[in-house]
PDB file of N, CA and C in Angstrom:
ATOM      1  N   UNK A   1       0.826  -1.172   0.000  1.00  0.00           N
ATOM      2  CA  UNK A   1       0.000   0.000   0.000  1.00  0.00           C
ATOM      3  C   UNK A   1       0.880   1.247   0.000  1.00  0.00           C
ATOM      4  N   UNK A   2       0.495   2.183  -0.433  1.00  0.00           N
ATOM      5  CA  UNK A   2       0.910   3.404  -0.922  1.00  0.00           C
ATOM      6  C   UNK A   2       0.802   4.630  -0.090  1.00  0.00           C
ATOM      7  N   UNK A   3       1.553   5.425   0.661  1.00  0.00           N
ATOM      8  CA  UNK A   3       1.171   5.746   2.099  1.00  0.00           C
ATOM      9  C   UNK A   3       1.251   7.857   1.162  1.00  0.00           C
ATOM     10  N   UNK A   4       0.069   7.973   1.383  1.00  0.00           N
ATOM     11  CA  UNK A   4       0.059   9.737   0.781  1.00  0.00           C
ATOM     12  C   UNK A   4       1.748  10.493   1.409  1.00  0.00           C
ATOM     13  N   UNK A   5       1.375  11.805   1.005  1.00  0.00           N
ATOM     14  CA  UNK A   5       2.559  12.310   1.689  1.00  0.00           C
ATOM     15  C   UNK A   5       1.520  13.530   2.970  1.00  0.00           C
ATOM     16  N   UNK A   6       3.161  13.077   3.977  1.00  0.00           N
ATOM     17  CA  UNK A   6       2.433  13.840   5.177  1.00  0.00           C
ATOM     18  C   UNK A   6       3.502  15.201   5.455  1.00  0.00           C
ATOM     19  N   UNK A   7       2.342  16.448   5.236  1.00  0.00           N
ATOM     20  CA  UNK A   7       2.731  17.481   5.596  1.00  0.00           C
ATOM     21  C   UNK A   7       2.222  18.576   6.121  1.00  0.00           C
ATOM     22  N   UNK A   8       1.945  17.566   7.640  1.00  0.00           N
ATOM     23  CA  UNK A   8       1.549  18.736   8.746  1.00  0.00           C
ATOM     24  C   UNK A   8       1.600  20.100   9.295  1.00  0.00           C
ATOM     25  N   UNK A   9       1.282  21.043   8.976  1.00  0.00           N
ATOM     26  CA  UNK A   9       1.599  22.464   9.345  1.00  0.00           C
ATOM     27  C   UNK A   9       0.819  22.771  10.609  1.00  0.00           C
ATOM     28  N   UNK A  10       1.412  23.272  11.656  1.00  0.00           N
ATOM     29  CA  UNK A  10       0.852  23.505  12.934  1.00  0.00           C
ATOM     30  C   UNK A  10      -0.393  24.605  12.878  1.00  0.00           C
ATOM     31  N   UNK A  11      -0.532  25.848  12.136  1.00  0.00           N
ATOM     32  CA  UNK A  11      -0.929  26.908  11.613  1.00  0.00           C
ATOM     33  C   UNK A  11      -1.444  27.117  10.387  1.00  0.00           C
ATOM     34  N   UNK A  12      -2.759  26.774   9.892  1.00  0.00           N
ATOM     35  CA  UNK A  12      -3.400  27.608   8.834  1.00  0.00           C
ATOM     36  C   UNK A  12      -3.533  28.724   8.340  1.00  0.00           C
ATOM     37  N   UNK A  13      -2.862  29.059   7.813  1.00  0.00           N
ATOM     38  CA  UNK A  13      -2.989  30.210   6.802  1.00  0.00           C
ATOM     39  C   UNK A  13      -3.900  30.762   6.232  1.00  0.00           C
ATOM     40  N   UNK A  14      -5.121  32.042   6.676  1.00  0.00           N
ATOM     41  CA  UNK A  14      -5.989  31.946   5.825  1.00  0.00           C
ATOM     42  C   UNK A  14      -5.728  32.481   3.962  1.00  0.00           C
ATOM     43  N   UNK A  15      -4.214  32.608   3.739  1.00  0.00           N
ATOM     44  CA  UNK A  15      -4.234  33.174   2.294  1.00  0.00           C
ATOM     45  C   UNK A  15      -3.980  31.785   1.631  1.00  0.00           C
ATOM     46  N   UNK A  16      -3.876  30.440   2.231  1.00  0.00           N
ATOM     47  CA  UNK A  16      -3.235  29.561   1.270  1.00  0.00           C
ATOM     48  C   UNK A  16      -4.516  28.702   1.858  1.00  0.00           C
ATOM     49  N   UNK A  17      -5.287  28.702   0.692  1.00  0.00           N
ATOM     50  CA  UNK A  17      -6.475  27.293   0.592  1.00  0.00           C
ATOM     51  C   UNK A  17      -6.584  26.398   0.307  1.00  0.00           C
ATOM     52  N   UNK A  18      -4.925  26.108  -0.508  1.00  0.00           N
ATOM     53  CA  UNK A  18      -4.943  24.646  -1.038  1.00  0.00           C
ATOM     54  C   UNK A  18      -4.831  23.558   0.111  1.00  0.00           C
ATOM     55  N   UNK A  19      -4.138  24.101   1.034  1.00  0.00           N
ATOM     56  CA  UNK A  19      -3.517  23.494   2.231  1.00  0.00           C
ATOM     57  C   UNK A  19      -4.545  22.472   3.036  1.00  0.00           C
ATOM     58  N   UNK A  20      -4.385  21.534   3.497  1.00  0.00           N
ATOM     59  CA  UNK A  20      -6.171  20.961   4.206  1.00  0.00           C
ATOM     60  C   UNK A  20      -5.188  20.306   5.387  1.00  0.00           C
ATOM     61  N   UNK A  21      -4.060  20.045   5.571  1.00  0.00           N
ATOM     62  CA  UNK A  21      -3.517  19.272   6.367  1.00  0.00           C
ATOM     63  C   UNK A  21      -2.241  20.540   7.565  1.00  0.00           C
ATOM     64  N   UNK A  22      -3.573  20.358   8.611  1.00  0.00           N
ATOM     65  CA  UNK A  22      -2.951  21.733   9.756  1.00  0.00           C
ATOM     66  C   UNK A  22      -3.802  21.194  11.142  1.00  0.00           C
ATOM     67  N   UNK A  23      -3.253  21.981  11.706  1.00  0.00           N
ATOM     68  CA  UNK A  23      -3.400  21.176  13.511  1.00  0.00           C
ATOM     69  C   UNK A  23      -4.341  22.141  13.674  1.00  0.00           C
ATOM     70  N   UNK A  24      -3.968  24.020  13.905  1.00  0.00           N
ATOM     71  CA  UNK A  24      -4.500  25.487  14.307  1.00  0.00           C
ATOM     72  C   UNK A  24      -5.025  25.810  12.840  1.00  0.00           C
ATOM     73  N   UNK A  25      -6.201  26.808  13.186  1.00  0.00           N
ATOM     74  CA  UNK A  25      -6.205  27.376  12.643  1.00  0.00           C
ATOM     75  C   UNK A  25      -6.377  29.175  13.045  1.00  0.00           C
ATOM     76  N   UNK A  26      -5.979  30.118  12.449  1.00  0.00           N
ATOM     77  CA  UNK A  26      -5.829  31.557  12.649  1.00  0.00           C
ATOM     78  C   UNK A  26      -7.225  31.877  12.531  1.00  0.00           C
ATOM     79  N   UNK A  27      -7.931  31.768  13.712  1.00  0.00           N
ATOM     80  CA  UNK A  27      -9.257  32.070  14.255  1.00  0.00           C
ATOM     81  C   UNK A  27      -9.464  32.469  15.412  1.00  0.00           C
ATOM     82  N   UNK A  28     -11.134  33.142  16.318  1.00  0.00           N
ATOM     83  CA  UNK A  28     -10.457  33.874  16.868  1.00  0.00           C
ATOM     84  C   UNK A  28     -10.593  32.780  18.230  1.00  0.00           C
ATOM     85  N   UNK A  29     -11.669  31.581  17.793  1.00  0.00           N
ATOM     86  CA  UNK A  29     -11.976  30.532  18.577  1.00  0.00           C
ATOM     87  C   UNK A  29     -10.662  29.992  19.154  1.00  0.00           C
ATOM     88  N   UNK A  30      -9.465  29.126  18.064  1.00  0.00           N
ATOM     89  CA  UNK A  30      -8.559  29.051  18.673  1.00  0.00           C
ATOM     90  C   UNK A  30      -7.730  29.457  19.484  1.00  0.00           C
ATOM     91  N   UNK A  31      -7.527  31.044  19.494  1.00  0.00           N
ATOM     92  CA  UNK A  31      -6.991  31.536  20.488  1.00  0.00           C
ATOM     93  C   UNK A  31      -7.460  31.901  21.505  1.00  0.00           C
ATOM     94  N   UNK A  32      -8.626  31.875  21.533  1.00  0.00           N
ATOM     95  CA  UNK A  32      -9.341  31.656  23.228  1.00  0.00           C
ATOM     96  C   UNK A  32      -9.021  30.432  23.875  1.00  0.00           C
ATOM     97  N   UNK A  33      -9.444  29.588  23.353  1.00  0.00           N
ATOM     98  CA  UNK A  33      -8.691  27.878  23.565  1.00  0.00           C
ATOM     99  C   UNK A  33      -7.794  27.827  24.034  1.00  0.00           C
ATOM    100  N   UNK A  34      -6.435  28.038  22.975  1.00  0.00           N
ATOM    101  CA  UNK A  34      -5.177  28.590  23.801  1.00  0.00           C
ATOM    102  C   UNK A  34      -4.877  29.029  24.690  1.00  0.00           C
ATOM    103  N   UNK A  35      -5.730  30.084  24.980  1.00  0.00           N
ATOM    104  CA  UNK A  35      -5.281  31.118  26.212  1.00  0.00           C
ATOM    105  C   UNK A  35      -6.083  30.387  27.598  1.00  0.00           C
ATOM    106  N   UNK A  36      -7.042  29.870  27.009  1.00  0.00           N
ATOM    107  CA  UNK A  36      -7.766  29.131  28.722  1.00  0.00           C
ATOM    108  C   UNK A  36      -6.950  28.181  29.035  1.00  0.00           C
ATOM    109  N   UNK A  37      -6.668  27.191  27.755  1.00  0.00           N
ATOM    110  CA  UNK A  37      -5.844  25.977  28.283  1.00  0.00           C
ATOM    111  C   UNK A  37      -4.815  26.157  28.856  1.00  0.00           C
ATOM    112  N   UNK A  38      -3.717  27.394  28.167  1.00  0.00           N
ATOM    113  CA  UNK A  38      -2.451  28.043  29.105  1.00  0.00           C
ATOM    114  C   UNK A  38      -3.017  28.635  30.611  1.00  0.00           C
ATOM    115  N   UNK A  39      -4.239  29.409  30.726  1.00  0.00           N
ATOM    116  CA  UNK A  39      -4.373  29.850  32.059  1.00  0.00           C
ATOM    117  C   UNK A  39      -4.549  28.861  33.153  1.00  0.00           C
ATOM    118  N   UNK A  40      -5.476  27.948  32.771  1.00  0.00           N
ATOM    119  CA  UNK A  40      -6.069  26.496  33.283  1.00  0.00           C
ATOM    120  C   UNK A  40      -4.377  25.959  34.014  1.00  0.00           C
ATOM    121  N   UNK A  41      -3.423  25.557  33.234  1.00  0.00           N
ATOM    122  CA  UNK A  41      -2.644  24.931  33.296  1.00  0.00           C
ATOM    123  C   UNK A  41      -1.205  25.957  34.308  1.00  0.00           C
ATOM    124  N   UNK A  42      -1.222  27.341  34.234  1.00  0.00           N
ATOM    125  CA  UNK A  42      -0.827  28.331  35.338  1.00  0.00           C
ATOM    126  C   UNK A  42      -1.036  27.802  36.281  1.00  0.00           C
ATOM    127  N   UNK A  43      -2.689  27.981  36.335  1.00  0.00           N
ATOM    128  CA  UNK A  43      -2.748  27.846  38.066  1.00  0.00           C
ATOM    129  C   UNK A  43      -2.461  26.338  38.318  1.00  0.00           C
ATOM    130  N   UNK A  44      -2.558  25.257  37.875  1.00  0.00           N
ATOM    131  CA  UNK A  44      -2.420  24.111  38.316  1.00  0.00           C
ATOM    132  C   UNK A  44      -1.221  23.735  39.047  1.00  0.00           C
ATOM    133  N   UNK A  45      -0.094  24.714  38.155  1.00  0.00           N
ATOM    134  CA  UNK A  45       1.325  24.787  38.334  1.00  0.00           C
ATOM    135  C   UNK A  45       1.709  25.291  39.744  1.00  0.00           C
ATOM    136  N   UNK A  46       0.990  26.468  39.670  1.00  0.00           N
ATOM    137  CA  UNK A  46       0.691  27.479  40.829  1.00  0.00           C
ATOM    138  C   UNK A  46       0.438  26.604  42.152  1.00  0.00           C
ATOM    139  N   UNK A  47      -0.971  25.942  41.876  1.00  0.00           N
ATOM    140  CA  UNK A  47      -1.020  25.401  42.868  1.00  0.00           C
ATOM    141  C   UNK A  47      -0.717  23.716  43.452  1.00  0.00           C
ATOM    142  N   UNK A  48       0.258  23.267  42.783  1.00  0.00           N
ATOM    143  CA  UNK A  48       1.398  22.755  42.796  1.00  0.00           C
ATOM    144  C   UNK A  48       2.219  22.936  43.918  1.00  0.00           C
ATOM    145  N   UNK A  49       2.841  24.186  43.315  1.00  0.00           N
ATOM    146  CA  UNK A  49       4.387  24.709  43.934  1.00  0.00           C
ATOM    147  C   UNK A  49       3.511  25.055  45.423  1.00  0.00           C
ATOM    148  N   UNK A  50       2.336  25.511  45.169  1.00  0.00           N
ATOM    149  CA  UNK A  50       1.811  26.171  47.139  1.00  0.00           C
ATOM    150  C   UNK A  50       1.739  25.122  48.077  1.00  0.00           C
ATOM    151  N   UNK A  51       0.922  24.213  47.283  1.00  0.00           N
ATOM    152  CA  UNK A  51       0.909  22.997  48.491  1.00  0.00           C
ATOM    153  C   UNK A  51       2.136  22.327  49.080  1.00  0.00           C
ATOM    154  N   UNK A  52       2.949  22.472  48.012  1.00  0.00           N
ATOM    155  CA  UNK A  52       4.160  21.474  48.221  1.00  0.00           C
ATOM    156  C   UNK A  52       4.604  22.614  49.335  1.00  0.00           C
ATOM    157  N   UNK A  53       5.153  24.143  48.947  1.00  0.00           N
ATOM    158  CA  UNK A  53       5.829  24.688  49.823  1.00  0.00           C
ATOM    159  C   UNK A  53       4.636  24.971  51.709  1.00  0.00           C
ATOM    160  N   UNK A  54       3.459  24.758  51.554  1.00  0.00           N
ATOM    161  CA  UNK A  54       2.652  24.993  52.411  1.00  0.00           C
ATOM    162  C   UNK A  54       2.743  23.781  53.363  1.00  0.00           C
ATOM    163  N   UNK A  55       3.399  22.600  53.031  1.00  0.00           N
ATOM    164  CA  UNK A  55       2.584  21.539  53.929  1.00  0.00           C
ATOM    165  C   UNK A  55       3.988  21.177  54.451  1.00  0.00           C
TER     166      UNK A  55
END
């Protein structure tokens, strides 16, 4: 069997439409996503380091 070619781009481009194979796309959905999952994952860190230094 004959395996396509793989060429993942992390980031969609909205000027290049040929493209169909991308993880993100430059929207404004994704970067809310982003930014909760990074905040989400702050405090976890955050509260991590407190307990450990608290107990």
């Amino acid at each position: 069997m004959k395996q396509g070619k793989e060429d993942f781009k992390f980031i969609k481009n909205p000027e290049n439409t040929e493209q169909r194979n991308y993880i993100f796309q430059k929207n404004k959905k994704t970067k809310t996503a982003f930014y909760f999952v990074a905040t989400v994952l702050v405090f976890l860190i955050a509260a991590l380091f407190v307990s450990a230094f608290a107990l």
